[in-house]
PDB file of N, CA and C in Angstrom:
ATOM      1  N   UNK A   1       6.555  20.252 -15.346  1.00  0.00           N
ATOM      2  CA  UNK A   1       5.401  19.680 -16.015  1.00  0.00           C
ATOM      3  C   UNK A   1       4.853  18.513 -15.182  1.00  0.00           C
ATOM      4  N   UNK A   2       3.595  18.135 -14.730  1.00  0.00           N
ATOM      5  CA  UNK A   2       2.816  17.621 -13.982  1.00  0.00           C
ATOM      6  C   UNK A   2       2.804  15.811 -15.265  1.00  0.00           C
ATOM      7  N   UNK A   3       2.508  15.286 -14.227  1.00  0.00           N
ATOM      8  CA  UNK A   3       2.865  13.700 -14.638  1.00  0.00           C
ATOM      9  C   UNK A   3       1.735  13.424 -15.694  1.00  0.00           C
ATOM     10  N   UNK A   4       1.879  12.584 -17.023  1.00  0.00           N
ATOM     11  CA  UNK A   4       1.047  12.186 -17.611  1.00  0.00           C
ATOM     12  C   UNK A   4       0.155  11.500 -17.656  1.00  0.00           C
ATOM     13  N   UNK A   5      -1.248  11.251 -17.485  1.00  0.00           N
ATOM     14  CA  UNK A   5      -2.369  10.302 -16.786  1.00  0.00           C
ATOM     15  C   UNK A   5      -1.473   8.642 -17.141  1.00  0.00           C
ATOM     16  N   UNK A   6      -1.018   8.346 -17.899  1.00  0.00           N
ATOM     17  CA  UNK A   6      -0.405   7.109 -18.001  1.00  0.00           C
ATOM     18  C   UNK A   6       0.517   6.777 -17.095  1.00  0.00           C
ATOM     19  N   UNK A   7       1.785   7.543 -16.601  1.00  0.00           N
ATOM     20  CA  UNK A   7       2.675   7.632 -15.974  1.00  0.00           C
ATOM     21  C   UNK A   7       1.803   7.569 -14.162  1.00  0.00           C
ATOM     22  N   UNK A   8       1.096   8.871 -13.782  1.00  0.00           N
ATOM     23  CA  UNK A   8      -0.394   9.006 -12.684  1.00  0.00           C
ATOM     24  C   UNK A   8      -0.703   7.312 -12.643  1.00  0.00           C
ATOM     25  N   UNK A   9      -1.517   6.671 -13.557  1.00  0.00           N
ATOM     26  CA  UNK A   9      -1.871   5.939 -13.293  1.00  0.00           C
ATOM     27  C   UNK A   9      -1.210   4.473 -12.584  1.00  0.00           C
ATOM     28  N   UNK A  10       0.086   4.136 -13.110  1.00  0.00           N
ATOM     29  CA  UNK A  10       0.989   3.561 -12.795  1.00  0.00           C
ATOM     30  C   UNK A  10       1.635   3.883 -11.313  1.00  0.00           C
ATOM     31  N   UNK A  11       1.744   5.034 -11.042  1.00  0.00           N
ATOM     32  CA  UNK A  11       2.052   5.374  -9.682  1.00  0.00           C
ATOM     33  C   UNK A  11       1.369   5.080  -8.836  1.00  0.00           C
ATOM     34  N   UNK A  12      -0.100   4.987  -9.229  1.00  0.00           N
ATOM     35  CA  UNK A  12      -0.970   4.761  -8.548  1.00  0.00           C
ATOM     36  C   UNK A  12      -1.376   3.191  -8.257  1.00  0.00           C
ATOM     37  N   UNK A  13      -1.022   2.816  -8.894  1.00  0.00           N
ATOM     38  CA  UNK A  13      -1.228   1.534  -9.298  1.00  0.00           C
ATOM     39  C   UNK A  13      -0.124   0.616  -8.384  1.00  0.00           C
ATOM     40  N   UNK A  14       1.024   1.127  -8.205  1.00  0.00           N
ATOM     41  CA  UNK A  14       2.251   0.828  -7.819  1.00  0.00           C
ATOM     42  C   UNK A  14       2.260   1.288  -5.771  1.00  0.00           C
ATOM     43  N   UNK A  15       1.464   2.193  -5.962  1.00  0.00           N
ATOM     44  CA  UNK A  15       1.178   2.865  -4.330  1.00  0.00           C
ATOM     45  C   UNK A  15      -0.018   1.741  -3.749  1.00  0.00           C
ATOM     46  N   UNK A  16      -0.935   1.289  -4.754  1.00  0.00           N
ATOM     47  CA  UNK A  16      -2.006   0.287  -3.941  1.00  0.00           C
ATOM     48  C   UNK A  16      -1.431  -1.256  -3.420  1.00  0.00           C
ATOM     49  N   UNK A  17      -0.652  -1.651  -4.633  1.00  0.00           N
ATOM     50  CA  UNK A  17       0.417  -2.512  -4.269  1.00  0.00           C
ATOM     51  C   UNK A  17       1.383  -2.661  -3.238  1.00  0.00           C
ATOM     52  N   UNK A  18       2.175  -1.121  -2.880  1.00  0.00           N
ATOM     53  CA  UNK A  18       2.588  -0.865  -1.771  1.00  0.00           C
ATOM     54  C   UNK A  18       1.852  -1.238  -0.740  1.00  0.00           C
ATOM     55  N   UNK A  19       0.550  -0.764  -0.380  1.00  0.00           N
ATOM     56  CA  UNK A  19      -0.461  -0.489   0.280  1.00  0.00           C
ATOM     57  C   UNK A  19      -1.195  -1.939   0.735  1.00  0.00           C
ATOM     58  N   UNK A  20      -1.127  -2.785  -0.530  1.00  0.00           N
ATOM     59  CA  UNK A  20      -1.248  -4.020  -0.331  1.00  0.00           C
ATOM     60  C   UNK A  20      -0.386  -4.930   0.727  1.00  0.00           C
ATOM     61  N   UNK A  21       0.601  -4.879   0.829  1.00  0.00           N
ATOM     62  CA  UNK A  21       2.097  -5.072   0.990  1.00  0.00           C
ATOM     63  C   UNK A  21       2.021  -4.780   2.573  1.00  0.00           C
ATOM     64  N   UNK A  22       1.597  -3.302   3.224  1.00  0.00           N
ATOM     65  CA  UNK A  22       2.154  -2.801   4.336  1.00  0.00           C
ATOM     66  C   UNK A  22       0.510  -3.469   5.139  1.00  0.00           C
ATOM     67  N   UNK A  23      -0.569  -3.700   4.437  1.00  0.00           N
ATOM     68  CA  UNK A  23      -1.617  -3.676   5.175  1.00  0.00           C
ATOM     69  C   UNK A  23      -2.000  -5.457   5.334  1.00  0.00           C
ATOM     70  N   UNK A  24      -1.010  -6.257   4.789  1.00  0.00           N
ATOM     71  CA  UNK A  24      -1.201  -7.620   4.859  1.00  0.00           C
ATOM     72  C   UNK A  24      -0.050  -8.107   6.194  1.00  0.00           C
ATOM     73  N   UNK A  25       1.220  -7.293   5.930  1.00  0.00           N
ATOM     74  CA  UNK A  25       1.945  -7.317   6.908  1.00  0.00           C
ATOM     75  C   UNK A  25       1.442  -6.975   8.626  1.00  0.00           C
ATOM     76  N   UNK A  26       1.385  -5.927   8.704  1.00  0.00           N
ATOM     77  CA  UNK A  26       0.390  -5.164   9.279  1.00  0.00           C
ATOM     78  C   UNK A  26      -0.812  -6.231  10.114  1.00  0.00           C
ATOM     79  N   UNK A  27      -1.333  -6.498   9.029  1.00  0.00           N
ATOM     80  CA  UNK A  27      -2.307  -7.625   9.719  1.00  0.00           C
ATOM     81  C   UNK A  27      -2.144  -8.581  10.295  1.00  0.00           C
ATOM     82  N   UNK A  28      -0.864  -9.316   9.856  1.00  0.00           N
ATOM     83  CA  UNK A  28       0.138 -10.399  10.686  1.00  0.00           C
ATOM     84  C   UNK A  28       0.645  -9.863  11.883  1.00  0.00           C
ATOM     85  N   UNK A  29       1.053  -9.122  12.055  1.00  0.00           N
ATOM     86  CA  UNK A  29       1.656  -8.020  13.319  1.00  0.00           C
ATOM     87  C   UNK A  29       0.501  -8.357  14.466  1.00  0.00           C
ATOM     88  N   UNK A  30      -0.930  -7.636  14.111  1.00  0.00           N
ATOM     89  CA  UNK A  30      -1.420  -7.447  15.055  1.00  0.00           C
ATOM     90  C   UNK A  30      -2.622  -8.613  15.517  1.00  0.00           C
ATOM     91  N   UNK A  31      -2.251  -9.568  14.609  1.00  0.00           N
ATOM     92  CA  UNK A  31      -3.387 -10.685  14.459  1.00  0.00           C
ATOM     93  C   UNK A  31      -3.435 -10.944  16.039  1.00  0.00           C
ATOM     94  N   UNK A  32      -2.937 -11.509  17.046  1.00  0.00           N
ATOM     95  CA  UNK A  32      -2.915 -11.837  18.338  1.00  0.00           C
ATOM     96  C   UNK A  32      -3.428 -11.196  19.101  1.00  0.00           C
ATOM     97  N   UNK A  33      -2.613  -9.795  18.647  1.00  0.00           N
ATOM     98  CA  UNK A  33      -3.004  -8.810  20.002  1.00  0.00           C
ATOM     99  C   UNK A  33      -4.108  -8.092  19.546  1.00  0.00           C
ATOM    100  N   UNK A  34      -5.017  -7.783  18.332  1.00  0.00           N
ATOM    101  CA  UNK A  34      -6.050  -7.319  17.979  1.00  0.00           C
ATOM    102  C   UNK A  34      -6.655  -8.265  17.160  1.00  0.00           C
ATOM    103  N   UNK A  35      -7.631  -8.787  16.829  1.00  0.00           N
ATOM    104  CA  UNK A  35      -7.376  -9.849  15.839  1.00  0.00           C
ATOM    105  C   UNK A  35      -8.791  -8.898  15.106  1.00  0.00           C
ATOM    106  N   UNK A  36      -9.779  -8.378  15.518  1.00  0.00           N
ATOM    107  CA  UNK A  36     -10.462  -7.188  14.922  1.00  0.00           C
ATOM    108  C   UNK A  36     -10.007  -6.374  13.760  1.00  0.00           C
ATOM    109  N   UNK A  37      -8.764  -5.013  14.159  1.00  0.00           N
ATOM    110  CA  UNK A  37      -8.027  -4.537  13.870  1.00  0.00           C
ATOM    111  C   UNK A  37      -6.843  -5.517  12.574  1.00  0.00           C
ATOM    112  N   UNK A  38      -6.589  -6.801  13.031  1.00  0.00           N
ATOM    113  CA  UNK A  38      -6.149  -7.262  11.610  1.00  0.00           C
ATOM    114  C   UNK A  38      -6.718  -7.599  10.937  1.00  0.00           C
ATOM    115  N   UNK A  39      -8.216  -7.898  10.583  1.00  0.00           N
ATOM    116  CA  UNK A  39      -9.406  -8.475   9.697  1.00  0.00           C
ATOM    117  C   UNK A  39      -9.269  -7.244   9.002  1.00  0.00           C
ATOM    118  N   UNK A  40      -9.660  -6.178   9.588  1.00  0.00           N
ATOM    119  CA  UNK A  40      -9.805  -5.321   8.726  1.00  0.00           C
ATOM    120  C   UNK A  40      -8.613  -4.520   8.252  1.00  0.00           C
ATOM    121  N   UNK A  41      -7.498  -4.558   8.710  1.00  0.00           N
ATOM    122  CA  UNK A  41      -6.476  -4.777   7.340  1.00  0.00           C
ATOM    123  C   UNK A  41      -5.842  -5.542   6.643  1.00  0.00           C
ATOM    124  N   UNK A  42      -6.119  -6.867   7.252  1.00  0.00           N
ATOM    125  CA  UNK A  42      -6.503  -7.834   5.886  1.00  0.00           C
ATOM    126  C   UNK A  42      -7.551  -7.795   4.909  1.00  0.00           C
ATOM    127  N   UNK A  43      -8.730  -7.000   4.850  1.00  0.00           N
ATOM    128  CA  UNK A  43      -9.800  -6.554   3.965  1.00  0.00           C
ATOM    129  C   UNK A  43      -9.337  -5.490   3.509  1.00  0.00           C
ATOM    130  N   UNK A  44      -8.653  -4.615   4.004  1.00  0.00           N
ATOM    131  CA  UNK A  44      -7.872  -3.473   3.132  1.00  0.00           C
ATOM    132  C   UNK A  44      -6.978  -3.923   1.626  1.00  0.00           C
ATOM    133  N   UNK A  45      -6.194  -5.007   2.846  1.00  0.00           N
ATOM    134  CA  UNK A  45      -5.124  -5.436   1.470  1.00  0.00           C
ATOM    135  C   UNK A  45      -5.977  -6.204   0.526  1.00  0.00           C
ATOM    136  N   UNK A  46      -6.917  -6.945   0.467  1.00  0.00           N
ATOM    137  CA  UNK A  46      -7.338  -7.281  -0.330  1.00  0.00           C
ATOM    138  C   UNK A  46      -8.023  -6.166  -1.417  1.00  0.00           C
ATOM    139  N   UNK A  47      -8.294  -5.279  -0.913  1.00  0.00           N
ATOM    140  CA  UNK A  47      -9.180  -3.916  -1.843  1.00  0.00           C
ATOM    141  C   UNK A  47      -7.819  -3.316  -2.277  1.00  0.00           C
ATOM    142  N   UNK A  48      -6.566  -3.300  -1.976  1.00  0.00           N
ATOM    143  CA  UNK A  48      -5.634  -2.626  -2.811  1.00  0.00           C
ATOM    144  C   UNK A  48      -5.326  -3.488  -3.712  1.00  0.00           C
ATOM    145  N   UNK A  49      -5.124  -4.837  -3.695  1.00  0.00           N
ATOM    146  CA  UNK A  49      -4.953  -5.781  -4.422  1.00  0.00           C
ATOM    147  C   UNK A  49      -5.935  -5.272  -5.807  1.00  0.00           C
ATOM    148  N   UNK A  50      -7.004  -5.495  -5.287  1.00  0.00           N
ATOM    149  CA  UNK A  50      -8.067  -5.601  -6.768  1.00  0.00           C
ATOM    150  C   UNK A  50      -7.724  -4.251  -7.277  1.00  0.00           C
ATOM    151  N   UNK A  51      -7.450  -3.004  -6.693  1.00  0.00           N
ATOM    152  CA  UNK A  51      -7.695  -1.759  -7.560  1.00  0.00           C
ATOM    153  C   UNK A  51      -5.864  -1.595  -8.336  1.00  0.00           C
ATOM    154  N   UNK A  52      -5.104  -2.045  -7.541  1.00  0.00           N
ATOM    155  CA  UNK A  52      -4.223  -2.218  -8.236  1.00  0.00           C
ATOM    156  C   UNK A  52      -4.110  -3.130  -9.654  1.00  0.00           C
ATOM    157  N   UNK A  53      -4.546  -4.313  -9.695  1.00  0.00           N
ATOM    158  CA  UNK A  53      -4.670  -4.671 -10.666  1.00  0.00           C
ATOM    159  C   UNK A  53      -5.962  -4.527 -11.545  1.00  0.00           C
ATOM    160  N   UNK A  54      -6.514  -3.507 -11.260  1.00  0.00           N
ATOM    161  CA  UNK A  54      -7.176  -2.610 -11.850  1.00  0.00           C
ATOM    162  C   UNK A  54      -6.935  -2.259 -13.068  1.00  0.00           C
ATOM    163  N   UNK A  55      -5.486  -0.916 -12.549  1.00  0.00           N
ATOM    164  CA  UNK A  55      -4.812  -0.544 -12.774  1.00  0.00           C
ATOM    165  C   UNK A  55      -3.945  -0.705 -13.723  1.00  0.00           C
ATOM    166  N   UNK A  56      -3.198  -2.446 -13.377  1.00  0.00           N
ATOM    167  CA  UNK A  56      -2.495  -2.904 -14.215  1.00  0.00           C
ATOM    168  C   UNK A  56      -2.891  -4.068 -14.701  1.00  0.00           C
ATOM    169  N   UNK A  57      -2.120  -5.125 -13.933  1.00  0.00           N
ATOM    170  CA  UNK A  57      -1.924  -6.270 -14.016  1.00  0.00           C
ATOM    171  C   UNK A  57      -1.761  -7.446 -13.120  1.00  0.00           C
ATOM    172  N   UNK A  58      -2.279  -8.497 -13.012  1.00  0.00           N
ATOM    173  CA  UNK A  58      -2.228  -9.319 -11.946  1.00  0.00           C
ATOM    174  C   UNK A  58      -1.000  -9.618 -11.429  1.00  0.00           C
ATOM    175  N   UNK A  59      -0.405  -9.871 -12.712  1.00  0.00           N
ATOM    176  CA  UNK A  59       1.332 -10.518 -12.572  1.00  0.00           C
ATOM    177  C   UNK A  59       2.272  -9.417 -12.089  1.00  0.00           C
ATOM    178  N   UNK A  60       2.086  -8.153 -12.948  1.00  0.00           N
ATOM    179  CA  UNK A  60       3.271  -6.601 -11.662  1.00  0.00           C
ATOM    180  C   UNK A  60       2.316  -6.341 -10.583  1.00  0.00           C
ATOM    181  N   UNK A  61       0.940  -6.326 -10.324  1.00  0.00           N
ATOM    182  CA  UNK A  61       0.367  -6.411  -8.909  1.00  0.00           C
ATOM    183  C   UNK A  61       1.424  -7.214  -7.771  1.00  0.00           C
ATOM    184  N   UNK A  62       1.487  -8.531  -8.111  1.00  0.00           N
ATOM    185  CA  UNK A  62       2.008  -9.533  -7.730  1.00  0.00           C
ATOM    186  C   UNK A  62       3.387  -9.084  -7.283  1.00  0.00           C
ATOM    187  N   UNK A  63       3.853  -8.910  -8.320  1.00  0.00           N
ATOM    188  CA  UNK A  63       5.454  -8.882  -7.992  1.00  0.00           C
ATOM    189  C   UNK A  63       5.685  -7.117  -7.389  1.00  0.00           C
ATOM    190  N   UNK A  64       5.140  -6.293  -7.544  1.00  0.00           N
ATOM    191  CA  UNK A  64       5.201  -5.257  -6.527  1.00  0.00           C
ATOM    192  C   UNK A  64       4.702  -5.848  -4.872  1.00  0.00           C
ATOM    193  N   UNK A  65       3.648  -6.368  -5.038  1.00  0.00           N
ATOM    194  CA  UNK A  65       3.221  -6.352  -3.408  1.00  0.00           C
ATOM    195  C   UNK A  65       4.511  -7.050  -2.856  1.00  0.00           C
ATOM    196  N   UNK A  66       5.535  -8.656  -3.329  1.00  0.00           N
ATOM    197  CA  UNK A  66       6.290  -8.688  -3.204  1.00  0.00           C
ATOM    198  C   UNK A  66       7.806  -8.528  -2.518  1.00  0.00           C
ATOM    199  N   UNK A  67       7.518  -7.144  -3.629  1.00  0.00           N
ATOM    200  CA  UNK A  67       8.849  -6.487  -3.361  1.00  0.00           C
ATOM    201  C   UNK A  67       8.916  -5.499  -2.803  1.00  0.00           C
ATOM    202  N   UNK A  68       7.769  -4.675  -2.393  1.00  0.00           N
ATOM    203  CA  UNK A  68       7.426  -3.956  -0.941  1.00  0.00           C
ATOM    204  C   UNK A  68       7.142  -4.739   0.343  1.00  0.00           C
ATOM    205  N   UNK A  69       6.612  -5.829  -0.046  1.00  0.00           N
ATOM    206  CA  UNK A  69       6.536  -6.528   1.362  1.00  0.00           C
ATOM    207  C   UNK A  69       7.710  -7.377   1.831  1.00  0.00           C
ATOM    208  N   UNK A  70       8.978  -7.081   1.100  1.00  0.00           N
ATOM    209  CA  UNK A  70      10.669  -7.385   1.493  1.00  0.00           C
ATOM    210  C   UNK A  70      10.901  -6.102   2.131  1.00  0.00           C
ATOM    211  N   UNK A  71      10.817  -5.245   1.768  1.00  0.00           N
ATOM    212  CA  UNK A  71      11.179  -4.198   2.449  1.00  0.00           C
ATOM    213  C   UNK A  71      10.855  -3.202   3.685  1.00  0.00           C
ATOM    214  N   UNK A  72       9.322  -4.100   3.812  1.00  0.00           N
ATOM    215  CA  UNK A  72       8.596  -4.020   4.851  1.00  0.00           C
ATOM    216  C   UNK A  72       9.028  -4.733   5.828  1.00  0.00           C
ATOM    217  N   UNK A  73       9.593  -6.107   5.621  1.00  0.00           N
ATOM    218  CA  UNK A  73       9.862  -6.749   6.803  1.00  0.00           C
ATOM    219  C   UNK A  73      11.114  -6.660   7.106  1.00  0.00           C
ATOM    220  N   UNK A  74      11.800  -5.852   6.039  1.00  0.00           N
ATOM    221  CA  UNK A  74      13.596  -5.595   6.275  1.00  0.00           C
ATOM    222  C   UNK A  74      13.176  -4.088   7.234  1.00  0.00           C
ATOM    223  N   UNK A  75      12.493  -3.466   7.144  1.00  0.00           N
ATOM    224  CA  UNK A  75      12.501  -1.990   7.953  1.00  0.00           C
ATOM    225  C   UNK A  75      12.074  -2.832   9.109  1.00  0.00           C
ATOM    226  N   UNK A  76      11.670  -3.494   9.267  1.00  0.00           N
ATOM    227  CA  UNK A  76      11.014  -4.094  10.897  1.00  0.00           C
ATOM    228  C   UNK A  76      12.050  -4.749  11.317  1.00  0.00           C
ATOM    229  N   UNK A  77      12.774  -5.632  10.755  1.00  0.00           N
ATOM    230  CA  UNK A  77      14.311  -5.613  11.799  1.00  0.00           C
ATOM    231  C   UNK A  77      13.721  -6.969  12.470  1.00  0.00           C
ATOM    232  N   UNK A  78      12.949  -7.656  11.947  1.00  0.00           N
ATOM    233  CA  UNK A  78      12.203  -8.889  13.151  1.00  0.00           C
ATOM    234  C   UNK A  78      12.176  -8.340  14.700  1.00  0.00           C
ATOM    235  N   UNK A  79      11.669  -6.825  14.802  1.00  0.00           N
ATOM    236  CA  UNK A  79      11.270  -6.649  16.165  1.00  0.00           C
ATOM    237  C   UNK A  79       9.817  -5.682  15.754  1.00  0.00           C
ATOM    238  N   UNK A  80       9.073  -6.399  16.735  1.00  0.00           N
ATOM    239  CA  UNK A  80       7.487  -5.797  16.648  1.00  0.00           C
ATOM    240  C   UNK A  80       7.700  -4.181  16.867  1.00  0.00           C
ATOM    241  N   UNK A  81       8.444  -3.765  17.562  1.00  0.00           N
ATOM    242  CA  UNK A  81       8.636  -2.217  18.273  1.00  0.00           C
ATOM    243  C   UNK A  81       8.774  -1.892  17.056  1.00  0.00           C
ATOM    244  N   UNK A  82       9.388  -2.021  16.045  1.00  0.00           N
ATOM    245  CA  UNK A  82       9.486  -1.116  14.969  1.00  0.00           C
ATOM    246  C   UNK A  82       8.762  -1.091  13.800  1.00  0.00           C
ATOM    247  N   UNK A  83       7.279  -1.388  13.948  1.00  0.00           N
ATOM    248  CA  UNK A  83       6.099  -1.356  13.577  1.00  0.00           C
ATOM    249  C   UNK A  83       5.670   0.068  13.619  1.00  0.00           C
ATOM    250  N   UNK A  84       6.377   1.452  14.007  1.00  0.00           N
ATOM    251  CA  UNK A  84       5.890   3.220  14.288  1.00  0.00           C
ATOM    252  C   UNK A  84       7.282   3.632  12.765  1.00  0.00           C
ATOM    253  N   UNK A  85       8.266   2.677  11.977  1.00  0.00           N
ATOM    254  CA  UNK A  85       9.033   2.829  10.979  1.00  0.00           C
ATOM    255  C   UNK A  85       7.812   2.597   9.872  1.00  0.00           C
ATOM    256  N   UNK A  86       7.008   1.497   9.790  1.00  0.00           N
ATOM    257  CA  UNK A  86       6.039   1.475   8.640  1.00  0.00           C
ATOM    258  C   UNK A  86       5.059   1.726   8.908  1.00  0.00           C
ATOM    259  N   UNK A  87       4.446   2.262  10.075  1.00  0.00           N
ATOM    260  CA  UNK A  87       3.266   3.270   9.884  1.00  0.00           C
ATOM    261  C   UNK A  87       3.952   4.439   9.815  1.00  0.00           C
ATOM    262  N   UNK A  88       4.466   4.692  10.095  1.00  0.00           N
ATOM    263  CA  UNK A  88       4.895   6.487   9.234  1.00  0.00           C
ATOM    264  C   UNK A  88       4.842   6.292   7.695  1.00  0.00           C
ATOM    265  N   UNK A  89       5.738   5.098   7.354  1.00  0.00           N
ATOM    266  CA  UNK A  89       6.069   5.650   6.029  1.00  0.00           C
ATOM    267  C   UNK A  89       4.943   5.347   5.114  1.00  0.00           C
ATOM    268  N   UNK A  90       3.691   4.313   5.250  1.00  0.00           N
ATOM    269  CA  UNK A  90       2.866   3.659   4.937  1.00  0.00           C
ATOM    270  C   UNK A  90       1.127   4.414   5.201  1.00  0.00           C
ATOM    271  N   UNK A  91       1.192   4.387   6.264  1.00  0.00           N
ATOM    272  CA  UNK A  91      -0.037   4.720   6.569  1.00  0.00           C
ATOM    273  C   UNK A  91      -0.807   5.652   6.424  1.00  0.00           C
ATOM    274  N   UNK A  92      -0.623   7.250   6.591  1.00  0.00           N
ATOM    275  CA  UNK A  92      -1.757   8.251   6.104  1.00  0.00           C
ATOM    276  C   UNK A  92      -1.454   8.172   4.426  1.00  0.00           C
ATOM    277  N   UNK A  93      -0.430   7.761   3.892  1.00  0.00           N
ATOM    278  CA  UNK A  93      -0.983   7.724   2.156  1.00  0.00           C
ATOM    279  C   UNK A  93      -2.201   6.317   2.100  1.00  0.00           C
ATOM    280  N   UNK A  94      -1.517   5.247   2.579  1.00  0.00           N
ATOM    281  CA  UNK A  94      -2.634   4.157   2.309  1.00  0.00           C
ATOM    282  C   UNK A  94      -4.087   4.442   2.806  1.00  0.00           C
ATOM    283  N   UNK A  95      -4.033   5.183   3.887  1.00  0.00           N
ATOM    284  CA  UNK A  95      -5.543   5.783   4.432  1.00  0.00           C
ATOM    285  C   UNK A  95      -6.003   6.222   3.122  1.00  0.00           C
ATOM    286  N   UNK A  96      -5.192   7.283   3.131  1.00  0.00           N
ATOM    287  CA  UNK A  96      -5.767   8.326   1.885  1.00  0.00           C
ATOM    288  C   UNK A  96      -6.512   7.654   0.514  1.00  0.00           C
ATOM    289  N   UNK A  97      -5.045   6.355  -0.222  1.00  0.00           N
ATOM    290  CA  UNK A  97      -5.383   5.935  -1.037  1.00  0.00           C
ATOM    291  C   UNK A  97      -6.555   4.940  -0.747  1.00  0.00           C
ATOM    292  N   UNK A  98      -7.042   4.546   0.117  1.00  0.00           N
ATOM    293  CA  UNK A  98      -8.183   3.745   0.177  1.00  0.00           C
ATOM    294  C   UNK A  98      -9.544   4.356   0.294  1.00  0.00           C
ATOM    295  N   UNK A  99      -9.408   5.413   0.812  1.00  0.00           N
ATOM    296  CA  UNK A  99     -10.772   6.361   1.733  1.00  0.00           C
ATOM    297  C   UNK A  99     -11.039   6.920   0.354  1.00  0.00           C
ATOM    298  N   UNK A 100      -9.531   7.710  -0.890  1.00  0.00           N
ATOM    299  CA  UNK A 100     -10.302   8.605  -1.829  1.00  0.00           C
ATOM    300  C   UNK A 100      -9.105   8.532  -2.285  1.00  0.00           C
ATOM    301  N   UNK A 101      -9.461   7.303  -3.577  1.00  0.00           N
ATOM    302  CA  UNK A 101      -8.716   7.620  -4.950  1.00  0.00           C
ATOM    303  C   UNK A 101      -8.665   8.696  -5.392  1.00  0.00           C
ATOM    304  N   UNK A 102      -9.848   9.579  -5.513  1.00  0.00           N
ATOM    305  CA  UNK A 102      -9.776  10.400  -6.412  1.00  0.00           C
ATOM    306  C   UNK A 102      -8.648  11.691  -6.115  1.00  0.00           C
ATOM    307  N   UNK A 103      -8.232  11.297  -4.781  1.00  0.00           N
ATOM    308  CA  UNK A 103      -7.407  12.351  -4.367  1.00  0.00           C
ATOM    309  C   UNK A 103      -6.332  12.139  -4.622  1.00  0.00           C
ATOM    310  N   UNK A 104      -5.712  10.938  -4.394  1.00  0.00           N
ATOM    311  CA  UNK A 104      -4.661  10.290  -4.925  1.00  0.00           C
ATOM    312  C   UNK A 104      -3.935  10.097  -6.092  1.00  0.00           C
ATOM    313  N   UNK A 105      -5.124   9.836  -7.108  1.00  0.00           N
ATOM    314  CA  UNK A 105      -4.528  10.241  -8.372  1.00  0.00           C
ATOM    315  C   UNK A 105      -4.538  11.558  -8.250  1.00  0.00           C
ATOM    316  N   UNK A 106      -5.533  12.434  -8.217  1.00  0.00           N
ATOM    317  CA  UNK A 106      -5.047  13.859  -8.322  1.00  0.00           C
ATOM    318  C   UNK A 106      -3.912  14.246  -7.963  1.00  0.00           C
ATOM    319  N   UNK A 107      -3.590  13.823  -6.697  1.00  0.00           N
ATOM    320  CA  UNK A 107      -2.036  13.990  -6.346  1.00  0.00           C
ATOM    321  C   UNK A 107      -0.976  13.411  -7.709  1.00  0.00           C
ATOM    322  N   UNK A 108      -0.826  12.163  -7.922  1.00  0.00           N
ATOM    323  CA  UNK A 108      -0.198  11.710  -9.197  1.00  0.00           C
ATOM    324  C   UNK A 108      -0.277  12.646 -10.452  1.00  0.00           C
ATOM    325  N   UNK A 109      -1.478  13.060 -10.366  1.00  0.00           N
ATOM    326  CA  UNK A 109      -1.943  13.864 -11.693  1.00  0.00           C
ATOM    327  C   UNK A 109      -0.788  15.751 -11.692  1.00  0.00           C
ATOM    328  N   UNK A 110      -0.716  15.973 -10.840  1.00  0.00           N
ATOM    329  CA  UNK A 110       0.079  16.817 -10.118  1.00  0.00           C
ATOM    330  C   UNK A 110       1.206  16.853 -10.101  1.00  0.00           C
ATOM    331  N   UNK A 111       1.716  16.194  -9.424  1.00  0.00           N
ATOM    332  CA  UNK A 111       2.598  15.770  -9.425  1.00  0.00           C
ATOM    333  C   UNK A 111       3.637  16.452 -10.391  1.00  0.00           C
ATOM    334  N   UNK A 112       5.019  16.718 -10.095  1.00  0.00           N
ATOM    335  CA  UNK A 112       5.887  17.407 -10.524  1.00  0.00           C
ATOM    336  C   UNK A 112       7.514  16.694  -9.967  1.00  0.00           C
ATOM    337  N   UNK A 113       8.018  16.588 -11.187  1.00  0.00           N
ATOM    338  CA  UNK A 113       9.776  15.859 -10.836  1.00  0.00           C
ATOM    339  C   UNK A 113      10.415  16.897 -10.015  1.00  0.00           C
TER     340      UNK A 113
END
């Protein structure tokens, strides 16, 4: 049985937060060596921010971006080289979820345990 729009929505909600998280990091990474390229995923994270708490709530917005962005900087190991660990795991969903919600939830909407 495919996920309930309440349950969808929360996932979704919880993935922009993620998204928030990998694209603020992200932007710190490359601030020096691109500083272009981090503006505009620092303008990303800010647009997951708002649709996440959209979604929910300012305060679990908050504490998700958080607690993905611990785990973001624990997969990086404090070495820049391993910046190709969170664009894999991060990046064509956050594309996705930014370019077309509507696909995204559909995916959520779908979705199957």
């Amino acid at each position: 049985m495919a996920y309930e729009p309440k349950r969808a929505v929360n996932n979704l909600a919880h993935e922009y937060a993620e998204c928030a998280a990998f694209y603020t990091v992200s932007s710190k990474l490359f601030e020096s060596q691109d500083p272009k390229l981090a503006e505009q995923m620092n303008q990303a994270a800010i647009r997951a921010i708002e649709y996440s708490q959209i979604l929910t709530s300012e305060k679990l917005t908050d504490a998700r971006i958080e607690m993905a962005a611990k785990s973001i900087i624990k997969d990086l190991d404090n070495e820049i080289a391993n910046v190709s660990i969170i664009l894999n795991k991060y990046s064509d969903r956050c594309v996705e979820a930014m370019t077309d919600p509507k696909a995204r939830m559909d995916y959520w909407l779908m979705k199957r345990d």
